[in-house]
Protein backbone atom coordinates (compact mmCIF):
# COMPACT_ATOMS: atom_id res chain seq x y z
CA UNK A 1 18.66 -10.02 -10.93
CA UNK A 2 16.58 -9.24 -8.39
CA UNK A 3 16.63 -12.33 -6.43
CA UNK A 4 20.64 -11.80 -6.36
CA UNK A 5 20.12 -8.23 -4.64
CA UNK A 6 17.61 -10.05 -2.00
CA UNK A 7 20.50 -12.78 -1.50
CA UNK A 8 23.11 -9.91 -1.66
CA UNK A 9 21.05 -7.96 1.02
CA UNK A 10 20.38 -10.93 3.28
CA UNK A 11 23.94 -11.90 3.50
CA UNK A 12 24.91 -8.32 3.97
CA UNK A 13 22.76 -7.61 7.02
CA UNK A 14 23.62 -11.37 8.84
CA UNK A 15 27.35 -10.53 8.52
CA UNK A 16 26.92 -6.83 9.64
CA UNK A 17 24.08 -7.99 12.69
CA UNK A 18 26.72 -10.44 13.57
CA UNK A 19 29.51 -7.92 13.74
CA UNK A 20 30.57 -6.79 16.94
CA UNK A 21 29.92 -2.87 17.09
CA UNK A 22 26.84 -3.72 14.89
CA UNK A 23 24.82 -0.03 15.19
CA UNK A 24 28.39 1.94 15.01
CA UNK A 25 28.93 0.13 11.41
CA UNK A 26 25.09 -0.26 10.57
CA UNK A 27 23.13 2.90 11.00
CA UNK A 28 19.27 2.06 11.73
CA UNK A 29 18.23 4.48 8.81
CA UNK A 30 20.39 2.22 6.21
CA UNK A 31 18.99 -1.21 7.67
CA UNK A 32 15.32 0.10 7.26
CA UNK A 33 16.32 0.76 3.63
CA UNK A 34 17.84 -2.48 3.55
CA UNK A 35 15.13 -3.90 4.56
CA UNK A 36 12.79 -2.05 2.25
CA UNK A 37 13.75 -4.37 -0.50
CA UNK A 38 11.89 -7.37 1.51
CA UNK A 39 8.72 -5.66 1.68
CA UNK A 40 6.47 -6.69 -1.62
CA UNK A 41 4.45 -4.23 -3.78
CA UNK A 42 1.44 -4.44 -5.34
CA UNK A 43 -0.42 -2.09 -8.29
CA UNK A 44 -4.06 -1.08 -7.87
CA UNK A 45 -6.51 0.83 -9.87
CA UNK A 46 -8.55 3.31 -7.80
CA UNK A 47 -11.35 5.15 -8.88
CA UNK A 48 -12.96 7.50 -6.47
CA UNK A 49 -16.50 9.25 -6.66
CA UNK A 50 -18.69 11.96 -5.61
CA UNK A 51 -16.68 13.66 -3.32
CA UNK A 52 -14.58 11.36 -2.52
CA UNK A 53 -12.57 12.61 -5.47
CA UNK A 54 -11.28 15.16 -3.58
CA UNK A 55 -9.06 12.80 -1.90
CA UNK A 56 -6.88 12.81 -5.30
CA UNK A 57 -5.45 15.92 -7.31
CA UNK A 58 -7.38 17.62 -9.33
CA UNK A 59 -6.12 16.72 -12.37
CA UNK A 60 -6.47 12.93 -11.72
CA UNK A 61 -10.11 12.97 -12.44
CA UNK A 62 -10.71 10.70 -8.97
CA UNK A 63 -8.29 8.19 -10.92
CA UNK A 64 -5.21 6.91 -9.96
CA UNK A 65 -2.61 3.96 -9.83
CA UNK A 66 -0.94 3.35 -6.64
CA UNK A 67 1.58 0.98 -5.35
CA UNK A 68 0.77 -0.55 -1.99
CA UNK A 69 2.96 -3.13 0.28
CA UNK A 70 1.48 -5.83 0.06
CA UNK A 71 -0.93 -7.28 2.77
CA UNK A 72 -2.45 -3.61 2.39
CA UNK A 73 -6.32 -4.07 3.54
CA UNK A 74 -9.37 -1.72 2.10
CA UNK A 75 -9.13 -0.29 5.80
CA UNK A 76 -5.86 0.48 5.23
CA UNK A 77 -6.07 2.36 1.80
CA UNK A 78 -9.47 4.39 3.33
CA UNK A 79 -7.00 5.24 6.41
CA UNK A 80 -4.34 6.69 3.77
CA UNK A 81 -6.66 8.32 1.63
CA UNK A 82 -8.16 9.39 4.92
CA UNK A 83 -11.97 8.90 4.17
CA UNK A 84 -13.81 8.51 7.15
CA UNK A 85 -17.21 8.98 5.98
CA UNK A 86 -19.21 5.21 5.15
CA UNK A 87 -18.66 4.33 1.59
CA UNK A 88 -19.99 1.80 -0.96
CA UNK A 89 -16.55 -0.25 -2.17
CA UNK A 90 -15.99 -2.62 -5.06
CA UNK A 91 -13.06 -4.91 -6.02
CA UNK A 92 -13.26 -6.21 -9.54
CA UNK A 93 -16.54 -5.15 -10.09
CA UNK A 94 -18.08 -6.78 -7.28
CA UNK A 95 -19.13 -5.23 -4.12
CA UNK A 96 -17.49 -5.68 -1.55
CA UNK A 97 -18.47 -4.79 2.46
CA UNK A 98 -15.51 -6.76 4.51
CA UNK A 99 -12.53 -3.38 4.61
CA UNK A 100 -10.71 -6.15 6.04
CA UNK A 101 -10.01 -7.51 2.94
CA UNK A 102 -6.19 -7.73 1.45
CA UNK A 103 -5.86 -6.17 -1.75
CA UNK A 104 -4.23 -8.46 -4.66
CA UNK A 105 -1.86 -6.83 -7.08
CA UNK A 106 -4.08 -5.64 -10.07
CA UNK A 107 -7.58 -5.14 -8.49
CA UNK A 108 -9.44 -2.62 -9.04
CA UNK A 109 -10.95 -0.94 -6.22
CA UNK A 110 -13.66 1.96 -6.29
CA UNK A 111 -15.37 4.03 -3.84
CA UNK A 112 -18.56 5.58 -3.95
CA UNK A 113 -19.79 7.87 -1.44
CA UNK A 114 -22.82 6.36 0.31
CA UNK A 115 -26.01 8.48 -0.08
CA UNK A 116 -29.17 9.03 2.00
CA UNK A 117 -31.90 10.89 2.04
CA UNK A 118 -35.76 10.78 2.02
């Protein structure tokens, strides 16, 4: 089923590029939808700590499951959660220092706010 919709789509947007008057028929808004259905998504598990939990509702407990396009790096998910302070991260229970790193659907990612002191 939903490889027919991806073939249905595909075929939709050649014909309708290929159509004379092409953005009169084909508003830009629609083809970005259209073109939504390419675009992959994965499920993580975040856990956030400290007070990094503010980042999340209350409610949430610093939990929550979120679905990503895929290709989405650590870097990426610390931009969106906007967390700029340096953090400890693991991925599957392993740490895990490279934010360059693509997430993989199902991994479980956690933040911990880094601590200092003397």
């Amino acid at each position: 089923m939903y490889l027919a919709k991806i073939r249905e789509s595909i075929q939709f947007f050649l014909c309708t590029l290929l159509s004379p008057g092409f953005a009169l028929i084909y508003p830009l808004s629609l083809l970005k939808r259209e073109l939504q259905v390419f675009t992959m998504k994965l499920k993580i598990h975040l856990q956030l700590y400290s007070i990094l939990r503010e980042k999340l509702p209350p409610e949430s407990n610093g939990q929550a499951v979120l679905q990503l396009n895929d290709g989405t790096s650590l870097q990426d998910l610390l931009d969106e959660l906007d967390i700029t302070r340096k953090v400890v991260i693991s991925v599957n229970e392993e740490h895990e220092s490279d934010v360059s790193r693509r997430l993989q659907d199902g991994d479980r990612v956690k933040f911990f706010s880094s601590i200092s002191g003397g």
